[in-house]
N, C-alpha and C. Protein backbone atom coordinates (compact mmCIF):
# COMPACT_ATOMS: atom_id res chain seq x y z
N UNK A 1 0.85 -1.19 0.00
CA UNK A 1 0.00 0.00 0.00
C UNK A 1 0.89 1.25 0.00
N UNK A 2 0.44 2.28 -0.80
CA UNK A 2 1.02 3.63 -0.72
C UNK A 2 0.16 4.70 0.10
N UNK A 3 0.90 5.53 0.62
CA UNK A 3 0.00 6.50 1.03
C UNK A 3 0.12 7.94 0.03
N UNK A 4 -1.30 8.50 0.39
CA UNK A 4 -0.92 9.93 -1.01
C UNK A 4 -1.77 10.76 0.11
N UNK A 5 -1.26 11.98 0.00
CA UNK A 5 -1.91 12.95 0.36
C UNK A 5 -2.83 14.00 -0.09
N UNK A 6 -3.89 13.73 -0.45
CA UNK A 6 -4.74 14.95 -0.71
C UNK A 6 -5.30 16.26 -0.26
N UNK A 7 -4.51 17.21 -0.93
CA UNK A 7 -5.42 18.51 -0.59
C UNK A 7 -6.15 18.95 -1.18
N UNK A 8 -7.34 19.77 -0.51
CA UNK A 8 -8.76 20.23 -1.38
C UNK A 8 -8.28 22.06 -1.17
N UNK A 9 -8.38 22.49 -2.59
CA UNK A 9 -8.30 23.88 -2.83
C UNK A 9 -9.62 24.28 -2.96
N UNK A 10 -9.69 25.76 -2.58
CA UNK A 10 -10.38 26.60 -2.39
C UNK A 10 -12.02 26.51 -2.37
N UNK A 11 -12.80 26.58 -3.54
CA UNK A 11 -13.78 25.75 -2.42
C UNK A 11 -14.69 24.44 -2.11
N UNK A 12 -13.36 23.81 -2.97
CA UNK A 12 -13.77 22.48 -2.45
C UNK A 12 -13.28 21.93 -0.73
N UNK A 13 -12.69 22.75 -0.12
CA UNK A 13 -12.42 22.78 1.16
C UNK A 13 -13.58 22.85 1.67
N UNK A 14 -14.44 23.82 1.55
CA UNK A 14 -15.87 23.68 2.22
C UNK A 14 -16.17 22.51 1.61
N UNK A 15 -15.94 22.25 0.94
CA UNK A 15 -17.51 20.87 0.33
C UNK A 15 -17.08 19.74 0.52
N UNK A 16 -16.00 19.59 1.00
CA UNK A 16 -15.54 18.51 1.34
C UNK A 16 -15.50 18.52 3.04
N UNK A 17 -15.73 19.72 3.51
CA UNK A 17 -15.41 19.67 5.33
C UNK A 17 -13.98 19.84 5.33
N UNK A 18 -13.01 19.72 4.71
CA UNK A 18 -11.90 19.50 5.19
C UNK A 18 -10.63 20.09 4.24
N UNK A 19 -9.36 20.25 4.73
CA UNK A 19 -8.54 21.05 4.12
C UNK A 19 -7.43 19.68 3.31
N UNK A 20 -7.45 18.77 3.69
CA UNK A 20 -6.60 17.22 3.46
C UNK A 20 -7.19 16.46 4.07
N UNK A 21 -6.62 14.74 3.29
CA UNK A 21 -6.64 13.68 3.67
C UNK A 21 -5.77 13.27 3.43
N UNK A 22 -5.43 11.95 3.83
CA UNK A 22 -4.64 10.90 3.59
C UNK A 22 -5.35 9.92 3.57
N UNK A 23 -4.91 8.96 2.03
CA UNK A 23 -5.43 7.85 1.73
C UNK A 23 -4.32 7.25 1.31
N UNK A 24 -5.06 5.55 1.79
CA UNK A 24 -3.96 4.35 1.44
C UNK A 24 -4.38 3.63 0.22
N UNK A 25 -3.87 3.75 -0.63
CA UNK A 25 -4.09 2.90 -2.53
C UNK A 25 -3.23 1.70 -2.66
N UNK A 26 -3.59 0.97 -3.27
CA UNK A 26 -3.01 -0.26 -3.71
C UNK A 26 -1.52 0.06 -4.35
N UNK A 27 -0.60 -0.40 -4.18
CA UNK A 27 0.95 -0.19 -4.85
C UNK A 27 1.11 0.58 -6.18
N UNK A 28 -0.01 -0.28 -7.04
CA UNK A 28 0.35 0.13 -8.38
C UNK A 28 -0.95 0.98 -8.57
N UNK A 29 -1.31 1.65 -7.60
CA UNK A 29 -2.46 2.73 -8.10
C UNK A 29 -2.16 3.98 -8.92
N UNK A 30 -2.95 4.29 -9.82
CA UNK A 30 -3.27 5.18 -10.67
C UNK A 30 -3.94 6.59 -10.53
N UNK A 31 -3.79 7.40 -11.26
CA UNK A 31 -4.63 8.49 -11.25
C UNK A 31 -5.92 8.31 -10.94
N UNK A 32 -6.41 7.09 -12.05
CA UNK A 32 -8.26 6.42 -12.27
C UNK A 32 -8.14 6.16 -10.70
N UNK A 33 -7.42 5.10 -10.09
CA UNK A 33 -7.79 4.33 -9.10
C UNK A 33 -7.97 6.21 -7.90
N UNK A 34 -6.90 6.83 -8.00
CA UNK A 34 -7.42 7.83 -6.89
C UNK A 34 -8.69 8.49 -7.05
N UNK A 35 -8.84 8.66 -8.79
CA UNK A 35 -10.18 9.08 -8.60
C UNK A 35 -11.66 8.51 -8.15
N UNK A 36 -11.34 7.16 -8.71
CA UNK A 36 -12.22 6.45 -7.74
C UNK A 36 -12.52 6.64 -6.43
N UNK A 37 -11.82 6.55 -5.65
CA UNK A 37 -11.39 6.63 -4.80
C UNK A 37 -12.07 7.74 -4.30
N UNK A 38 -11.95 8.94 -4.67
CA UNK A 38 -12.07 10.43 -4.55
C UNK A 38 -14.07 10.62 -4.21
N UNK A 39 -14.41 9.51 -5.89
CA UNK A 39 -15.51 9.35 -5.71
C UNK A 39 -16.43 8.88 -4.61
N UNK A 40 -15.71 7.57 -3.92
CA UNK A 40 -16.49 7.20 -2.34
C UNK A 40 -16.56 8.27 -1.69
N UNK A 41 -15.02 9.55 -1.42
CA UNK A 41 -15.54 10.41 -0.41
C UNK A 41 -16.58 11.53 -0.36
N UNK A 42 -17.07 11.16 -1.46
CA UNK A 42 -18.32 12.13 -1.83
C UNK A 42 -17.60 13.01 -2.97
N UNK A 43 -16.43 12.80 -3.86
CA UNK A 43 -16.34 14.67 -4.44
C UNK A 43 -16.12 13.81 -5.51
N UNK A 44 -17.53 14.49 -6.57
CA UNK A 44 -17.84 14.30 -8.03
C UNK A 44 -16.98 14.70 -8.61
N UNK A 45 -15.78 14.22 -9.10
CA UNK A 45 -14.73 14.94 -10.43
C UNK A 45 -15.41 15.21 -11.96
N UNK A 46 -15.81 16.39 -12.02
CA UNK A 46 -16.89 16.43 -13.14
C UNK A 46 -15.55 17.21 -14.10
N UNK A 47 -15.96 18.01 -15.27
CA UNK A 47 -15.03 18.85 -15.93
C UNK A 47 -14.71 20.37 -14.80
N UNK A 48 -15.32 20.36 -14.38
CA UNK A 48 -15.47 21.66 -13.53
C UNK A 48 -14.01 21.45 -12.55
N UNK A 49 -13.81 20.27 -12.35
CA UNK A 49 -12.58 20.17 -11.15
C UNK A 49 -11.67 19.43 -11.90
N UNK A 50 -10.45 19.68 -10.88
CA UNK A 50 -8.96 19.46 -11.65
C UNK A 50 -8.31 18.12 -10.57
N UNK A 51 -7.57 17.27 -10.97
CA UNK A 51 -6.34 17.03 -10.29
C UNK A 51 -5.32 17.29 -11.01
N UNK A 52 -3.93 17.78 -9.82
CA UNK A 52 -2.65 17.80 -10.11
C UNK A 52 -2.02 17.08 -9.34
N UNK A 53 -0.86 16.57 -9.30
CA UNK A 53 -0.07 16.29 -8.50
C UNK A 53 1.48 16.63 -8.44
N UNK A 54 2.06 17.46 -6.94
CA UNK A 54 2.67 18.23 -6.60
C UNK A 54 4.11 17.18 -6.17
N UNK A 55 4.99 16.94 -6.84
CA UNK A 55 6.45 15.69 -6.50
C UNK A 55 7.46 16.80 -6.74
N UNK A 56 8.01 15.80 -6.48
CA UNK A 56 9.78 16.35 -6.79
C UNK A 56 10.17 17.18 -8.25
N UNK A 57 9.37 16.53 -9.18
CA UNK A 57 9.36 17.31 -11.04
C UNK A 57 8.42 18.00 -10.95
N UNK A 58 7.46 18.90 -9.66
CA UNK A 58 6.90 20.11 -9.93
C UNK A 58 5.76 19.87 -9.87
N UNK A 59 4.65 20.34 -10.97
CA UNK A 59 3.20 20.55 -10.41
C UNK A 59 2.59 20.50 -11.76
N UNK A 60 2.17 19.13 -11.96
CA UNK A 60 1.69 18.60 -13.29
C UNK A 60 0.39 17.87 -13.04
N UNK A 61 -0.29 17.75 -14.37
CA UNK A 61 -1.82 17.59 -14.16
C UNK A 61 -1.42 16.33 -15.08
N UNK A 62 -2.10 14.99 -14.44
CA UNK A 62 -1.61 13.55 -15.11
C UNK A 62 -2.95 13.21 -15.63
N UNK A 63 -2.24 12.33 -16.43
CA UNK A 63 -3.44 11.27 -16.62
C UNK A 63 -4.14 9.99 -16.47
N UNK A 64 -5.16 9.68 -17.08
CA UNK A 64 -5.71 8.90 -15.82
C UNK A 64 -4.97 7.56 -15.30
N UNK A 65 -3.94 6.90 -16.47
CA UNK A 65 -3.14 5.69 -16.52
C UNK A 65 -1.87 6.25 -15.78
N UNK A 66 -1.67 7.54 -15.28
CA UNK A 66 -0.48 7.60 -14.68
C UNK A 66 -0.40 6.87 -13.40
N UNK A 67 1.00 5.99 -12.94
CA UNK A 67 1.15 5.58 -11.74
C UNK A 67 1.38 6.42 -10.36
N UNK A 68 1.43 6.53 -9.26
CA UNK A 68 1.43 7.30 -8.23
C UNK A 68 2.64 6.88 -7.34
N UNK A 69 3.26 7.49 -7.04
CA UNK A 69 4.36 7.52 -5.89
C UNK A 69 3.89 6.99 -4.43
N UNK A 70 4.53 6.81 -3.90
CA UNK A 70 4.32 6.85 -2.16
C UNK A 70 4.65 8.24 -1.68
N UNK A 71 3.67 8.42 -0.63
CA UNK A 71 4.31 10.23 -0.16
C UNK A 71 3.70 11.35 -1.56
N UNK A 72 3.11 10.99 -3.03
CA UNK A 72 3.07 11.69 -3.26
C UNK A 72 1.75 12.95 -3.03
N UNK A 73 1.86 14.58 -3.26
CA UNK A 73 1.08 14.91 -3.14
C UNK A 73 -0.17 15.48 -3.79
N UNK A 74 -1.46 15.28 -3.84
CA UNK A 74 -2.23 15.25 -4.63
C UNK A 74 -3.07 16.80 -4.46
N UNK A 75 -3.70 17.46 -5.25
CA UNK A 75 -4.04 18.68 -5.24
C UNK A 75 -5.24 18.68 -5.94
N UNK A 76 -6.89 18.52 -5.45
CA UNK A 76 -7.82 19.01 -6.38
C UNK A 76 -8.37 20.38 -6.09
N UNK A 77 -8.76 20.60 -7.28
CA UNK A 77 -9.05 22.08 -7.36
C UNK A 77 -10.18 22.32 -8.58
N UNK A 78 -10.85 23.50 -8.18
CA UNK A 78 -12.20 24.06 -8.92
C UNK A 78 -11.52 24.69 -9.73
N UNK A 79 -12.14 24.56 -11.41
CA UNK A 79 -12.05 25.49 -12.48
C UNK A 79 -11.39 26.73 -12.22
N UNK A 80 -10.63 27.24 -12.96
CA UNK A 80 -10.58 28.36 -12.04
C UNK A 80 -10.49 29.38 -13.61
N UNK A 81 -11.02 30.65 -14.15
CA UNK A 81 -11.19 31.20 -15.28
C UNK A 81 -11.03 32.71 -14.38
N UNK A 82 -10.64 33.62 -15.38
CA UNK A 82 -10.20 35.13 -15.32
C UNK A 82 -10.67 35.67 -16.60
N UNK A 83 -9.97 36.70 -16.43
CA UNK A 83 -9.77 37.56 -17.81
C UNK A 83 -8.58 39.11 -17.41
């Protein structure tokens, strides 16, 4: 088992209750498998929300077949648009 750390940005912090978790994934877990995952704790990954994940090579948005580190850290976050 790996552990990954998730943090919830801005306002998925409210909607989730909480500012992080930590979850334990199977060795060879995936992006899919965290999102799964993501899904039991109640937070719908629709187009509207993002994952990234924050390692040692910086702050990149994977995909869904990517494998996951131990320790690594995970970052979802709401759309976010300007002008």
């Amino acid at each position: 088992m790996i552990t990954i750390i998730v943090k919830f940005l801005g306002g998925l912090r409210q909607e989730m209750g909480m500012a992080c978790t930590t979850l334990l994934l199977p060795d060879d877990a995936t992006v899919a498998d965290l999102q799964a995952r993501l899904l039991t704790l109640g937070l719908d990954l629709d187009e509207q929300k993002n994952i990234a994940v924050l390692n040692q090579r910086g702050l990149n948005q994977w995909p869904l077949d990517q494998r996951l580190a131990p320790d690594e850290v995970v970052m979802v976050f709401p759309n976010i648009a300007g002008g």
